[in-house]
Protein backbone atom coordinates (compact mmCIF):
# COMPACT_ATOMS: atom_id res chain seq x y z
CA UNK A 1 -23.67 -42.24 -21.19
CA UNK A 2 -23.20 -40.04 -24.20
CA UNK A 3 -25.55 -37.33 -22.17
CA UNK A 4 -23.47 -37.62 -19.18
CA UNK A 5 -20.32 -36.98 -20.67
CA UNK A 6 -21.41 -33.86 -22.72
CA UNK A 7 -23.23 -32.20 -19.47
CA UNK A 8 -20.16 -32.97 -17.30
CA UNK A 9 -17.66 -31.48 -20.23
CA UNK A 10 -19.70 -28.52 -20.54
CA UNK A 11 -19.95 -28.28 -16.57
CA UNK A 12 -16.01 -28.40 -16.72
CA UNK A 13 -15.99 -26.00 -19.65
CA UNK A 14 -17.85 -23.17 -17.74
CA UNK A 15 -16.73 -23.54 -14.31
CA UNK A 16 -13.01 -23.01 -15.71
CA UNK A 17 -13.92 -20.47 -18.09
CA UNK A 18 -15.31 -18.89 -15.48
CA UNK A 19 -12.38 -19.01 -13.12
CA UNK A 20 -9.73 -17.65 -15.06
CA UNK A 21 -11.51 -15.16 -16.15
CA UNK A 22 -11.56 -13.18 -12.81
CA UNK A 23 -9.69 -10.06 -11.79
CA UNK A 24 -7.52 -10.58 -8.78
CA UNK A 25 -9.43 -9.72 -5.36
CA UNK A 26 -8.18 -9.56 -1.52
CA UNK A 27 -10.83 -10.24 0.80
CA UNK A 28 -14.42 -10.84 1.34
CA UNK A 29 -17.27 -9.58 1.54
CA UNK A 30 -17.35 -5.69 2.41
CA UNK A 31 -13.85 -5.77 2.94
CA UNK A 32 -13.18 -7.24 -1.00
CA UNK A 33 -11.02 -5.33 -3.00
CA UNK A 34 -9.02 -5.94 -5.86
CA UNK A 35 -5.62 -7.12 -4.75
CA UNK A 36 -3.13 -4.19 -5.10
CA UNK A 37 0.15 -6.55 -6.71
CA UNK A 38 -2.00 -7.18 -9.61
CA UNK A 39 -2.50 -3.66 -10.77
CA UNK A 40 -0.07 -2.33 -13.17
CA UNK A 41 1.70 0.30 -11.90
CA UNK A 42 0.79 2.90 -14.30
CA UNK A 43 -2.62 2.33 -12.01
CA UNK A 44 -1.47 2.49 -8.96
CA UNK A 45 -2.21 6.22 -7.99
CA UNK A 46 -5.64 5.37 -10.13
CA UNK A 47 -6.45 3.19 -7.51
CA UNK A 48 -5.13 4.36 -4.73
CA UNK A 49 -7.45 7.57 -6.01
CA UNK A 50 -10.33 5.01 -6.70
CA UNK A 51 -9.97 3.25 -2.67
CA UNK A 52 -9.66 7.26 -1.38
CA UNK A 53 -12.68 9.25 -3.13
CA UNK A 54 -15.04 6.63 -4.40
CA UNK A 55 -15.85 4.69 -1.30
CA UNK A 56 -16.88 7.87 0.56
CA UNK A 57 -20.18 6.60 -0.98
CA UNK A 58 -20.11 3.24 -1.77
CA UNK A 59 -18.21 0.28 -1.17
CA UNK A 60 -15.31 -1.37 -3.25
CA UNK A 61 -17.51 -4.23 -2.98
CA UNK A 62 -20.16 -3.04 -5.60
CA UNK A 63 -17.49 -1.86 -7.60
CA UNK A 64 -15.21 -5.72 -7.72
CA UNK A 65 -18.87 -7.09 -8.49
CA UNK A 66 -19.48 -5.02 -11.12
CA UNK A 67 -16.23 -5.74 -12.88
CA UNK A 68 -16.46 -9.67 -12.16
CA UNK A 69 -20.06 -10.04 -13.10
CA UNK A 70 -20.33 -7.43 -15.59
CA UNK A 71 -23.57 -5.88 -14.40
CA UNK A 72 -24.13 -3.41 -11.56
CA UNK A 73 -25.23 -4.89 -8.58
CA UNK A 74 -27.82 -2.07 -7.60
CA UNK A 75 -29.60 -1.60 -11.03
CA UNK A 76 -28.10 -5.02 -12.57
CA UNK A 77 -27.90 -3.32 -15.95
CA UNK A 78 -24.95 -4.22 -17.91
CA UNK A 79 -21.22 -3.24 -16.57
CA UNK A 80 -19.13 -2.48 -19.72
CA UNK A 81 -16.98 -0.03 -21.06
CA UNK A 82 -20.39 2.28 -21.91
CA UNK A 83 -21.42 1.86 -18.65
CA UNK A 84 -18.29 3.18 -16.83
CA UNK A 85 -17.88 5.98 -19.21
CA UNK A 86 -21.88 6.95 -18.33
CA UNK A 87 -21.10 6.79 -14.58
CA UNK A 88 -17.89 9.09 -15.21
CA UNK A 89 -20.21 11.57 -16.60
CA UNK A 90 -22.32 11.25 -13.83
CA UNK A 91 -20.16 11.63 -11.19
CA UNK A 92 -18.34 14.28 -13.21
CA UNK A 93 -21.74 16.43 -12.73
CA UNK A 94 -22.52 15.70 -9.47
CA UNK A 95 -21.45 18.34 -6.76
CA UNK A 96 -20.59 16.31 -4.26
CA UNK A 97 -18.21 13.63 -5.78
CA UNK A 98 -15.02 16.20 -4.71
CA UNK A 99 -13.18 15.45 -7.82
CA UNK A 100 -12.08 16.66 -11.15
CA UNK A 101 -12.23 16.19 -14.27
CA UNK A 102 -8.57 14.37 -14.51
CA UNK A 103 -9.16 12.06 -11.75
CA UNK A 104 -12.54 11.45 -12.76
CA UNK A 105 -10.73 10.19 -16.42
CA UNK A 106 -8.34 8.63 -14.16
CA UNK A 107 -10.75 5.78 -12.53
CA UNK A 108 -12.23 5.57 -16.06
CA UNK A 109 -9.39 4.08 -16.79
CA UNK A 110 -8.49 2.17 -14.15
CA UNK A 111 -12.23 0.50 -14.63
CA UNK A 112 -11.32 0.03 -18.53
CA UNK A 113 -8.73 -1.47 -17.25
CA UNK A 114 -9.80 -4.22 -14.61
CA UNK A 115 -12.79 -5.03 -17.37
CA UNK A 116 -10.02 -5.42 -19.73
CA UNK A 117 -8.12 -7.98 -16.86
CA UNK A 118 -11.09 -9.87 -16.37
CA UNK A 119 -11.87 -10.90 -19.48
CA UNK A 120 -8.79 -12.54 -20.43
């Protein structure tokens, strides 16, 4: 009885933990996307930026995983702080990503950010 009790506390334990520790999201599947209320507004033209330039080549579904689950869903290496700041620099010297250096910093910290939400 003793057994049962622990396994269904810790059950409880992580499937709420797990649950409030989510980012807000609209949608399913390849039409997810983090619901726009629950940005701060300071954000807003971050990811209205974010929605405009970055899913010319990818979806906002890989990026709402990445920031839920904390690794990235093609390479499934870690999703942290680090890791954003590495892709910046990546995209920031790739030729095709049509943008700067600003709004490259811009979704860096928008993604901060939304880590940041989802872990509290």
């Amino acid at each position: 009885m003793r057994k049962l009790s622990a396994i269904a506390l810790l059950l409880t334990m992580v499937i709420f933990s797990n649950a409030d520790a989510r980012v807000k999201v609209k949608g399913q599947g390849d039409k997810i996307n983090f619901d726009p209320d629950a940005i701060a507004p300071e954000f807003r033209a971050s990811f209205d930026l974010m929605n405009r330039k970055c899913t010319r080549c990818h979806t906002m579904e890989m990026v709402v995983t990445a920031v839920q689950t904390g690794r990235a869903p093609v390479t499934g290496q870690r999703f942290g702080k680090q890791a954003v700041k590495a892709y910046g620099i990546k995209m920031l010297r790739r030729s095709n990503t049509d943008m700067n250096k600003q709004e490259i910093r811009n979704v860096v910290l928008l993604l901060n950010y939304l880590l940041d939400e989802n872990a509290k």
